[in-house]
Protein backbone atom coordinates (compact mmCIF):
# COMPACT_ATOMS: atom_id res chain seq x y z
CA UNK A 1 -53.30 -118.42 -51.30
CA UNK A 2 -50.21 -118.79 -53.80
CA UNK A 3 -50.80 -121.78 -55.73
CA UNK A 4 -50.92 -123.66 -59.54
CA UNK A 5 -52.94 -125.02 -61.03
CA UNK A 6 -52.79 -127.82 -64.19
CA UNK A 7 -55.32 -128.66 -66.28
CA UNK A 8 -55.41 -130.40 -69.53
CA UNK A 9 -54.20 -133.86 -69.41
CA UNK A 10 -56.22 -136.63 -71.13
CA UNK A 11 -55.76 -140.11 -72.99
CA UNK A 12 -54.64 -139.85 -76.56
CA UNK A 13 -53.52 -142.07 -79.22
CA UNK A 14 -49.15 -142.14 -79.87
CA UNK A 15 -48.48 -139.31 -82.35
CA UNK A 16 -51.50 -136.88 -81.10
CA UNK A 17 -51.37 -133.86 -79.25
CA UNK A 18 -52.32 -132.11 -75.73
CA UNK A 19 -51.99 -128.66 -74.37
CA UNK A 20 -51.60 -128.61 -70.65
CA UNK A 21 -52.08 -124.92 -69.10
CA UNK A 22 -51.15 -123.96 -65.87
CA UNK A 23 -52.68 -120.82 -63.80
CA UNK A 24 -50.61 -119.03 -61.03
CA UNK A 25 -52.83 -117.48 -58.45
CA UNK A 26 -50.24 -114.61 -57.18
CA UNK A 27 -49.58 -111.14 -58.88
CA UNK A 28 -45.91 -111.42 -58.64
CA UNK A 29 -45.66 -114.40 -61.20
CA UNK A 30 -43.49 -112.97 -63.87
CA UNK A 31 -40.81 -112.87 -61.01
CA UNK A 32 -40.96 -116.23 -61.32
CA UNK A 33 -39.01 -119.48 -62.87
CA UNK A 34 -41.62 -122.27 -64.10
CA UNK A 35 -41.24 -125.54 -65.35
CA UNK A 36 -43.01 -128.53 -66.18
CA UNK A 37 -42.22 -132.31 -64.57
CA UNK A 38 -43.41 -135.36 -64.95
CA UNK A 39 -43.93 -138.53 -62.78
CA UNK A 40 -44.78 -142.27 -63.17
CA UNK A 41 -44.87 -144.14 -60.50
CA UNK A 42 -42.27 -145.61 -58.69
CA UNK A 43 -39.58 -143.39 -60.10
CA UNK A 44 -38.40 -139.96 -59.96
CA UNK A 45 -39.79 -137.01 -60.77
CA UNK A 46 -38.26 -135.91 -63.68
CA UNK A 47 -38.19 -132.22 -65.49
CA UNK A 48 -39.63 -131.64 -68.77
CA UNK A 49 -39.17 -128.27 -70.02
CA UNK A 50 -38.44 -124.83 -68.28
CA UNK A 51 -38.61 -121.13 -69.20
CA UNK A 52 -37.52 -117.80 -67.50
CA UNK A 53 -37.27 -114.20 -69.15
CA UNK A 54 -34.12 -115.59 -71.04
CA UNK A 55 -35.41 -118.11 -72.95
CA UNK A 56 -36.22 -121.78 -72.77
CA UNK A 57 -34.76 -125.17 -72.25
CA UNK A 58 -36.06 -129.07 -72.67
CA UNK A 59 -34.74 -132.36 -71.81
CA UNK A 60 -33.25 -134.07 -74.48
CA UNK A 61 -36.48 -136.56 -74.24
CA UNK A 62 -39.04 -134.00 -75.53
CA UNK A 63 -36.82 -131.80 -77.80
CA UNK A 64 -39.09 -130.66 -80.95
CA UNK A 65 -41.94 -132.49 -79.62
CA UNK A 66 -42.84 -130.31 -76.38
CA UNK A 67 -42.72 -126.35 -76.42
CA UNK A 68 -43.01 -124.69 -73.55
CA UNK A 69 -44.29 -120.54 -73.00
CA UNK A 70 -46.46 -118.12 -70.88
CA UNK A 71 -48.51 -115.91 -70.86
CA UNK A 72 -47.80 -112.90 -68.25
CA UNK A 73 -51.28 -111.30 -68.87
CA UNK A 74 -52.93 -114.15 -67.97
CA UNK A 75 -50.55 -115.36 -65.43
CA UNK A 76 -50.33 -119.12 -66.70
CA UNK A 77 -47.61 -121.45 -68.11
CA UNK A 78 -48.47 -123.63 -71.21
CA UNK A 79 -46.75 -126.70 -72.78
CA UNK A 80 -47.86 -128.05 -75.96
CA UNK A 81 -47.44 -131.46 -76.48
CA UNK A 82 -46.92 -132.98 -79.89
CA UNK A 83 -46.12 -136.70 -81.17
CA UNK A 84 -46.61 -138.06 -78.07
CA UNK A 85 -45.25 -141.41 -77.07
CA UNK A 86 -46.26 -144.03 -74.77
CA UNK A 87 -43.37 -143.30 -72.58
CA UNK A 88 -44.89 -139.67 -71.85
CA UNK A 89 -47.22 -140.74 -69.58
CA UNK A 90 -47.18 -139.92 -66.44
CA UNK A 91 -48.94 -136.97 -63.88
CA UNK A 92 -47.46 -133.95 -65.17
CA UNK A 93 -47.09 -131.03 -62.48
CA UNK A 94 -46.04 -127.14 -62.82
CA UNK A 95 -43.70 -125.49 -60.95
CA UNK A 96 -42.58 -122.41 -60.00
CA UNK A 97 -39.21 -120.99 -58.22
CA UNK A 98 -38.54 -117.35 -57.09
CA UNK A 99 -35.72 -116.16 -59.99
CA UNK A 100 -33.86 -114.85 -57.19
CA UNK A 101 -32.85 -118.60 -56.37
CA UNK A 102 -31.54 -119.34 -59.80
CA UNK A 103 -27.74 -118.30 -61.29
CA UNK A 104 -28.97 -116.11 -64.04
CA UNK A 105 -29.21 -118.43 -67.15
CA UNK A 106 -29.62 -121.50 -65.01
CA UNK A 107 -32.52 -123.13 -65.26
CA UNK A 108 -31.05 -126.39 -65.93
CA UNK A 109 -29.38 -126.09 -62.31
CA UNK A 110 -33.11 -126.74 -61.46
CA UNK A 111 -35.19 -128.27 -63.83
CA UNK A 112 -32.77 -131.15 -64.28
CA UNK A 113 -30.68 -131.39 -61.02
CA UNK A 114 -32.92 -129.82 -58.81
CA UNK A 115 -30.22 -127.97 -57.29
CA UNK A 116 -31.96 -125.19 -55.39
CA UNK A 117 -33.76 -123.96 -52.13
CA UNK A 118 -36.37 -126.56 -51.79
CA UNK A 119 -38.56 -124.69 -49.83
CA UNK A 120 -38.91 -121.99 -52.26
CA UNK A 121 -40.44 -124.19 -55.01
CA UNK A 122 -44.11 -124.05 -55.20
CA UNK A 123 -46.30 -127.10 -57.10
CA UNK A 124 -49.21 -127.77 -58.69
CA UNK A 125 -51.41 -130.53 -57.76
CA UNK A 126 -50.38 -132.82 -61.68
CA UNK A 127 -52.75 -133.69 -63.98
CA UNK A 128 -52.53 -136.98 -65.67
CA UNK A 129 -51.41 -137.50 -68.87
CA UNK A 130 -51.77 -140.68 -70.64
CA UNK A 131 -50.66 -142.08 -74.04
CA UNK A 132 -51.45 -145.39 -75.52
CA UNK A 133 -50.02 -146.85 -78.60
């Protein structure tokens, strides 16, 4: 079955650090967009941080704290976490989108706006991630 995976979410103090990893369970996964979201309830989901085979972007919220990357042997998506604040937590989720979807250079067209083929996005189930002061 084609599916992600998170892991790595936790409590920690504000100002300490988490790596969340994220496995992809198909072969064709460096064909793929992925980005990392984030959630709290009662408001929208929001994107984090997104990579494709041109580079990398972040929202303005996590710039030079978060840093996302992959690994293509190992088929999984990373983002390390660092100075975290209380207003990081929330259930973090991966997710992936064919790069066939995507204007070339566009990942903030999804990430940020969401502005693609819905039903080509595939999620992870989130794992929680929370910060106290």
């Amino acid at each position: 079955a084609i599916q992600l995976v998170e892991s790595g979410g936790g409590s920690v103090e504000a100002g300490g650090s988490l790596r969340l990893s994220c496995v992809a369970s198909w072969h064709t996964y460096s064909h793929y967009c992925m980005a990392w979201f984030r959630q709290v309830p009662g408001q929208k989901r929001e994107g984090v941080a997104a990579i494709d085979s041109d580079g990398t972007s972040y929202a303005d919220s996590v710039k030079d704290r978060f840093t996302i990357s992959r690994d293509y042997d190992k088929n999984t998506l990373y983002l390390q976490m660092n100075g975290l604040k209380p207003e990081d937590t929330a259930m973090y989720y991966c997710a992936a989108v064919p790069s066939f979807a995507l204007s070339a250079g566009d990942l903030d067209s999804w990430y940020l706006t969401r502005q693609v083929d819905r039903r080509l996005e595939i999620w992870g189930q989130g794992t929680l991630v929370n910060v106290s002061t």
